[in-house]
N, C-alpha and C. Protein backbone atom coordinates (compact mmCIF):
# COMPACT_ATOMS: atom_id res chain seq x y z
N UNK A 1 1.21 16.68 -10.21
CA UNK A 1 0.55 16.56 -8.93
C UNK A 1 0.99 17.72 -8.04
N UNK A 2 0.15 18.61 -7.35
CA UNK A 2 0.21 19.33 -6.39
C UNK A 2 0.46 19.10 -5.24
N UNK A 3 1.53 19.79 -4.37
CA UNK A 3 1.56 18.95 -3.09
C UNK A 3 0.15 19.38 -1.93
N UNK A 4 -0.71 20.21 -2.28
CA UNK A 4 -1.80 20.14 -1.79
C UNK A 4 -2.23 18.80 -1.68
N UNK A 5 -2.48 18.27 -3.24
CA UNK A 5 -3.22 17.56 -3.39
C UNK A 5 -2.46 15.79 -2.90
N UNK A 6 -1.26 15.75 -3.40
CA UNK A 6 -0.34 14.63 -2.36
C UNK A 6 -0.68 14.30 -1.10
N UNK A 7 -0.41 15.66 -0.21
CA UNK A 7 -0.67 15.59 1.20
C UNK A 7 -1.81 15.70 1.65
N UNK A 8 -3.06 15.89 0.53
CA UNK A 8 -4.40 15.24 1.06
C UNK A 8 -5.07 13.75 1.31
N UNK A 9 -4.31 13.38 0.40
CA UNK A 9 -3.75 12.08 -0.25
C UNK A 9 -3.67 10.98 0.42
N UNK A 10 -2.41 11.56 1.49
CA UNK A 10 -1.74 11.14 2.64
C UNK A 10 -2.13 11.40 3.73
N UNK A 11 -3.61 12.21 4.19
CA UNK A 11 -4.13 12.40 5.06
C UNK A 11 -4.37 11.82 6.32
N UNK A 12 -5.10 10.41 5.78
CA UNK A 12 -5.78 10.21 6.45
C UNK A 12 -4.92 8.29 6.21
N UNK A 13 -5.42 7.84 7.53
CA UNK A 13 -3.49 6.74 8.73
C UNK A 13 -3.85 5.69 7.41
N UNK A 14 -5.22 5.24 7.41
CA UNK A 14 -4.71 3.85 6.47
C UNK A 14 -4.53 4.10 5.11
N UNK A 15 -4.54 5.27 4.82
CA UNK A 15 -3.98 5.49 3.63
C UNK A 15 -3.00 5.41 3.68
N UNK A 16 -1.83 5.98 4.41
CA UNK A 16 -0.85 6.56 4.67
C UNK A 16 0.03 4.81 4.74
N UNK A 17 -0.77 4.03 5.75
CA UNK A 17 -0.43 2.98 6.38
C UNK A 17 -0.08 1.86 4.75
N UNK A 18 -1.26 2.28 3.72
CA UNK A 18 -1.76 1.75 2.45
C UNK A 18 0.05 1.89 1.91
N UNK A 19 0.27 2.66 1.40
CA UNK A 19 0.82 3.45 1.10
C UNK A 19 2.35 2.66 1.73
N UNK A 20 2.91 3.04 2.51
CA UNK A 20 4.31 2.72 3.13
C UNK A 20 4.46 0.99 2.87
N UNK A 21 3.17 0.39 3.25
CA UNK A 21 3.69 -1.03 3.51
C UNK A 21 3.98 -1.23 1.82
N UNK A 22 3.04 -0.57 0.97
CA UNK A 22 3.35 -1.30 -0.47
C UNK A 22 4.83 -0.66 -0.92
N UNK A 23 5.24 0.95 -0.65
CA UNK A 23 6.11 0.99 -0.86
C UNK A 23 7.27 -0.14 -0.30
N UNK A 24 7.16 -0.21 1.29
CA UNK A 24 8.05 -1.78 1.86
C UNK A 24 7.86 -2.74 1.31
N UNK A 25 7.25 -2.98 0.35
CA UNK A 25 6.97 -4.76 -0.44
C UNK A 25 7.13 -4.32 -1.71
N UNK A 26 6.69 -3.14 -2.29
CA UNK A 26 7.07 -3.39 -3.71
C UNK A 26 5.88 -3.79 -4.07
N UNK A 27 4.74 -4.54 -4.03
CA UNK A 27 3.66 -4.72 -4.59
C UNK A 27 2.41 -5.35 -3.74
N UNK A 28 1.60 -5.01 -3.23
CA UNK A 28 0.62 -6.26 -2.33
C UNK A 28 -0.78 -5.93 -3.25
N UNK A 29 -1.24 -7.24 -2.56
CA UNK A 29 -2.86 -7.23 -3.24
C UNK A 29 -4.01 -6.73 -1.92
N UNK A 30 -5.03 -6.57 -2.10
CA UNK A 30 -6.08 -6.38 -1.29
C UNK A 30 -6.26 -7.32 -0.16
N UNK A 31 -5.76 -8.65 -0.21
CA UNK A 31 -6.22 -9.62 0.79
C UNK A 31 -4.67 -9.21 1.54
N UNK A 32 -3.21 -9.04 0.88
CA UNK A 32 -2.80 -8.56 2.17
C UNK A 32 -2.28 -7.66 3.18
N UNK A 33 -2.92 -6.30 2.43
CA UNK A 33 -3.60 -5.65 3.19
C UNK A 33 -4.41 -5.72 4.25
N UNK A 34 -5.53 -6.45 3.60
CA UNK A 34 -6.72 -7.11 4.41
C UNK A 34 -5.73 -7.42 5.99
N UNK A 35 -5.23 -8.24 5.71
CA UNK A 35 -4.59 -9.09 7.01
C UNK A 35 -3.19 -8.00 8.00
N UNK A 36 -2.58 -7.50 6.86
CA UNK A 36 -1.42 -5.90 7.71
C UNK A 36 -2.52 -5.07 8.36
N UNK A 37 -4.19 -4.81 7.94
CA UNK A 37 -4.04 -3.56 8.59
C UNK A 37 -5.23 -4.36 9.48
N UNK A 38 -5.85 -5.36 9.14
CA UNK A 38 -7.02 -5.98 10.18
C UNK A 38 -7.98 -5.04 9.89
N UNK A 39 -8.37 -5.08 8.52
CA UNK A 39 -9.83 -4.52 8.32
C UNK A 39 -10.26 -4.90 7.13
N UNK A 40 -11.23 -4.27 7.19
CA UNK A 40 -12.53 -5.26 5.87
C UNK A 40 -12.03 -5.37 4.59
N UNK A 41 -12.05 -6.40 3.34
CA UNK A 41 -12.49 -5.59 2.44
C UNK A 41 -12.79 -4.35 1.79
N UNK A 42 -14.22 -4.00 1.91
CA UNK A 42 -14.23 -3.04 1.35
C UNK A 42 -13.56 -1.32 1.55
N UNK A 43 -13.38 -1.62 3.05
CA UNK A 43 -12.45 -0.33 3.64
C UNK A 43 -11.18 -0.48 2.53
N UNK A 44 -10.24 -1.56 2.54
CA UNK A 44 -9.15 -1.71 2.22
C UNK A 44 -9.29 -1.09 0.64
N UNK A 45 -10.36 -1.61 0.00
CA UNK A 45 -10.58 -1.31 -1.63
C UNK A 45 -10.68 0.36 -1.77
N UNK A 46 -11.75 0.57 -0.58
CA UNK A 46 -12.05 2.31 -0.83
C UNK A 46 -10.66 2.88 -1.34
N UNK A 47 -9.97 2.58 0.42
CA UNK A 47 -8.44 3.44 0.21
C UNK A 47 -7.96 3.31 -0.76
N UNK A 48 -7.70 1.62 -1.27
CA UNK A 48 -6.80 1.79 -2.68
C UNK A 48 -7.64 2.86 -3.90
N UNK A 49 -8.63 2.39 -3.88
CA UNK A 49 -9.33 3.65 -5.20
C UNK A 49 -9.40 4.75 -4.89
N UNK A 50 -9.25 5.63 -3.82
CA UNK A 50 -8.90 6.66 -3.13
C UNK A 50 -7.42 7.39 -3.77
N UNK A 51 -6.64 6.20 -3.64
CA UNK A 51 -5.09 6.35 -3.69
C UNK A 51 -4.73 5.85 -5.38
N UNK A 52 -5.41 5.37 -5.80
CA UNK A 52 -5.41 5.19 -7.05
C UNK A 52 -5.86 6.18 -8.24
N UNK A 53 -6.87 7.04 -7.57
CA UNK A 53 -7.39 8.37 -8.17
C UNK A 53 -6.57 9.31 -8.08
N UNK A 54 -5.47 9.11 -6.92
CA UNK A 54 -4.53 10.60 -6.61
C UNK A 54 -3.85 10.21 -7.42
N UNK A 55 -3.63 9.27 -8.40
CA UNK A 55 -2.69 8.60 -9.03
C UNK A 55 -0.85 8.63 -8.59
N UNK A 56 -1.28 7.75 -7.07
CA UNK A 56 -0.31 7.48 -6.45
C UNK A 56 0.35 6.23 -6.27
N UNK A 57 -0.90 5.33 -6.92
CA UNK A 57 -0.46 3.66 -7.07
C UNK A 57 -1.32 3.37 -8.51
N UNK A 58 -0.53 2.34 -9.20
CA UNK A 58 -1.03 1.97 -10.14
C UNK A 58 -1.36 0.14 -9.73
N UNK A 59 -1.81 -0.16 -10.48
CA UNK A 59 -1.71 -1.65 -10.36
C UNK A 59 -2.54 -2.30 -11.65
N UNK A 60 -2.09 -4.32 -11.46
CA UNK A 60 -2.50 -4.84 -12.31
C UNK A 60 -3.23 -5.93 -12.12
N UNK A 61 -3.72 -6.56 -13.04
CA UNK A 61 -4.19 -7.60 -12.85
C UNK A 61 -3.66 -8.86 -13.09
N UNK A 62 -4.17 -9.98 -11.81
CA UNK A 62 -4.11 -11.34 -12.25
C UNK A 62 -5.11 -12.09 -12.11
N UNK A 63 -5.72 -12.40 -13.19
CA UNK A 63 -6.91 -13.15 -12.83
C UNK A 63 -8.13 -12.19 -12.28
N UNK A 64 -8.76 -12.77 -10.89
CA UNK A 64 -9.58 -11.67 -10.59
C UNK A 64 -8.80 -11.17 -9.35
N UNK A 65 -7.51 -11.43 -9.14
CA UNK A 65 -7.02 -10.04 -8.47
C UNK A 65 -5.99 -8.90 -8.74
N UNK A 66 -5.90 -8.21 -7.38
CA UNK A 66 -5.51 -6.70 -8.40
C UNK A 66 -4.42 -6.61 -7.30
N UNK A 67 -2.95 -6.16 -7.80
CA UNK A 67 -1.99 -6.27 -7.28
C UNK A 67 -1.54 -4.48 -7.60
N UNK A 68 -1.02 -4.19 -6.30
CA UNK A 68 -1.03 -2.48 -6.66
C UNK A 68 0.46 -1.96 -5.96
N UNK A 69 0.99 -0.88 -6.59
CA UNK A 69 2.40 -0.55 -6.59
C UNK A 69 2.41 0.74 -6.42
N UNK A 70 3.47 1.35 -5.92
CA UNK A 70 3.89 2.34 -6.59
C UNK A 70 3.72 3.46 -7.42
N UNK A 71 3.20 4.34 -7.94
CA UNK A 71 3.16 4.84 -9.29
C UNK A 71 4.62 5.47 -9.81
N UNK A 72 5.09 4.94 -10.70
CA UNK A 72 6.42 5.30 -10.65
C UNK A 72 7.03 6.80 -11.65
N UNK A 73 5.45 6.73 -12.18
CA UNK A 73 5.87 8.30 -12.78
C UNK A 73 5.11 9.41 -11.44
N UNK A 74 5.44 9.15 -10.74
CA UNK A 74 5.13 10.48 -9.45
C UNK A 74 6.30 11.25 -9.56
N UNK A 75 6.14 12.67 -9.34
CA UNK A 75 7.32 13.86 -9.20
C UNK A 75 8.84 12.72 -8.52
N UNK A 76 9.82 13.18 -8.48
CA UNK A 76 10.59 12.78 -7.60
C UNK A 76 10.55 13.14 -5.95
N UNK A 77 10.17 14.34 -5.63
CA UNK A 77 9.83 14.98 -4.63
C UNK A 77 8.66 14.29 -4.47
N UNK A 78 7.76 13.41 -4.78
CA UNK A 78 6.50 12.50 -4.01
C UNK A 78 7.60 11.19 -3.44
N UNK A 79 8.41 11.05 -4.53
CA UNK A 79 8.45 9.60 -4.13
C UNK A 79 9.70 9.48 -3.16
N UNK A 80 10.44 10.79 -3.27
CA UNK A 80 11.35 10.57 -1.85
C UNK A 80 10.92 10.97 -0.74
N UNK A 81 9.79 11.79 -0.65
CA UNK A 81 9.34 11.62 0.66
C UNK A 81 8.45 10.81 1.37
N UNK A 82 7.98 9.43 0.07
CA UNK A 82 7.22 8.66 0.66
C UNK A 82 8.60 7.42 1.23
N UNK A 83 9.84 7.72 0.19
CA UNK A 83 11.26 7.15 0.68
C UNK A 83 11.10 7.17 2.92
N UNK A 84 11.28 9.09 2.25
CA UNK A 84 11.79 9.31 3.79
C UNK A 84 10.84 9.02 4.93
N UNK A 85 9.58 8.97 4.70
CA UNK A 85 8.81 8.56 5.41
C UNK A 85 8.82 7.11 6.20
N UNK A 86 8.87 6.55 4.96
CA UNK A 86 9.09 4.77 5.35
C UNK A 86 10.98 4.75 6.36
N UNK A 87 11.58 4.89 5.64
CA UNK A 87 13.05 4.84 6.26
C UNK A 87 12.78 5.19 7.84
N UNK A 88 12.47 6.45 7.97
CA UNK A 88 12.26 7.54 9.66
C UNK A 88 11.19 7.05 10.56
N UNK A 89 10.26 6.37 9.79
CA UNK A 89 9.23 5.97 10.64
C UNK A 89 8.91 4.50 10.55
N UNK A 90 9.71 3.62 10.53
CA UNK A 90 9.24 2.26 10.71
C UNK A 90 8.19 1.90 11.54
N UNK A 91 8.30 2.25 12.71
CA UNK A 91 7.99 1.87 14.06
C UNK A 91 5.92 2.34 13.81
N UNK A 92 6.21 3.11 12.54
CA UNK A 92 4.64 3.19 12.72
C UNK A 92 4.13 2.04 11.74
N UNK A 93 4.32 1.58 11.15
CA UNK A 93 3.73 -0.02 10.09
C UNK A 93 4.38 -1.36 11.04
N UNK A 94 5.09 -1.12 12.09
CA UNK A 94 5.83 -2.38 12.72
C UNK A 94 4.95 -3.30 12.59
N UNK A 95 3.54 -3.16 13.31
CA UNK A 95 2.69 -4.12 13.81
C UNK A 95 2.42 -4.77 12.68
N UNK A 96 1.82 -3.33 11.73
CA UNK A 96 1.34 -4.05 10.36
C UNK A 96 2.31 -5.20 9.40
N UNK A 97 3.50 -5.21 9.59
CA UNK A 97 3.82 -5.42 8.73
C UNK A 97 4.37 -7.13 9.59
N UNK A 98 4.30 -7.22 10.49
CA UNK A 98 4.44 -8.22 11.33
C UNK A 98 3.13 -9.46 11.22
N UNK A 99 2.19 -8.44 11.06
CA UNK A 99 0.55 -9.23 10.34
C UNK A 99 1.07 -10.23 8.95
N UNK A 100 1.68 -9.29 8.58
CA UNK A 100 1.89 -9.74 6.79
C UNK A 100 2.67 -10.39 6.85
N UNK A 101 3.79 -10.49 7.83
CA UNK A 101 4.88 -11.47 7.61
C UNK A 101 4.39 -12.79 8.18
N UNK A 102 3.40 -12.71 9.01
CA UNK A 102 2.92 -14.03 9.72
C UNK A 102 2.26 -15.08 8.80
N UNK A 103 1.91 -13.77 7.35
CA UNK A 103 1.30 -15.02 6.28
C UNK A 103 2.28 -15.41 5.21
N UNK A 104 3.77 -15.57 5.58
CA UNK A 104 4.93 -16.23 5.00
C UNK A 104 5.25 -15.59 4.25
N UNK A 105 5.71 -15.93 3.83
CA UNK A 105 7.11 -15.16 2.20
C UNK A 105 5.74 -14.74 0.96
N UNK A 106 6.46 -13.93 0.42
CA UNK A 106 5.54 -13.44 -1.11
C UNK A 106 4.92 -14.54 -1.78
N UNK A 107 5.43 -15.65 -2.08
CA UNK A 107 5.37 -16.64 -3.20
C UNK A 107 4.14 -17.41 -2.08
N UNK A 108 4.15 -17.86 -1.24
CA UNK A 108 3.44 -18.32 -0.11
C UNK A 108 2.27 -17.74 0.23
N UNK A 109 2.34 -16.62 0.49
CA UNK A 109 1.25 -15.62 0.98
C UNK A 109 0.04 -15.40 -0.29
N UNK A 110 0.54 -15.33 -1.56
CA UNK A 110 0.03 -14.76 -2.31
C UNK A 110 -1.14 -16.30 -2.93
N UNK A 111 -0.26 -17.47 -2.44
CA UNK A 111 -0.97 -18.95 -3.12
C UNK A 111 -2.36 -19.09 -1.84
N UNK A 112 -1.98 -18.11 -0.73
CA UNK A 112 -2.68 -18.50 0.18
C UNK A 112 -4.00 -17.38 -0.21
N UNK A 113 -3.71 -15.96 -0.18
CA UNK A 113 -5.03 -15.49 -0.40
C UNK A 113 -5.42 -15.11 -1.71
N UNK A 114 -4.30 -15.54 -2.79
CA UNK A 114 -4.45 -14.57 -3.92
C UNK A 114 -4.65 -15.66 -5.18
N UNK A 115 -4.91 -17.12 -5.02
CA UNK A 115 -5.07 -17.92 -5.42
C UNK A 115 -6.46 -18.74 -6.50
């Protein structure tokens, strides 16, 4: 991966936004997204297939939903600065991630939209 092509990647906020909260969770699905960033569906899907083409998140399936991560073979230099990003800038996912916590713990959240 080119860092052209990374930091095009990372362009644009709900990607970016896409991006940090899953790195902060370690894994989310589309519905909670849906609810961290307060937007549609299909917006939420674009970005992930957006971000899934830069092959910056991979993900899997359960059932008919799709749970997305990480990509963990990214350069090291992608993935510590998506590190340093999240660490230095909390204060920009605060809200979002305050959305997501309002729909309870992982095991909880996930029976609620991912069910």
């Amino acid at each position: 991966m080119s860092p052209t092509q990374f930091y095009k990647c990372l362009s644009d906020e709900t990607r970016l936004r896409c991006l940090l909260l899953i790195e902060s969770e370690q894994e989310l699905c589309v519905c909670e997204l849906m609810q961290a960033l307060d937007e549609s569906q299909p917006k939420i899907s674009r970005h992930l297939a957006q971000l899934r083409n830069c092959d910056l998140l991979t993900d899997r399936r359960q059932g008919q939903w799709v749970f997305y991560s990480i990509n963990q073979a990214l350069p090291s230099w992608a993935k510590k600065v998506l590190t340093e990003t999240l660490n230095n800038n909390s204060a920009f996912i605060e809200e979002n991630q305050i959305r997501l916590h309002k729909m309870g713990d992982r095991p909880e959240r996930t029976r609620q939209c991912c069910a």
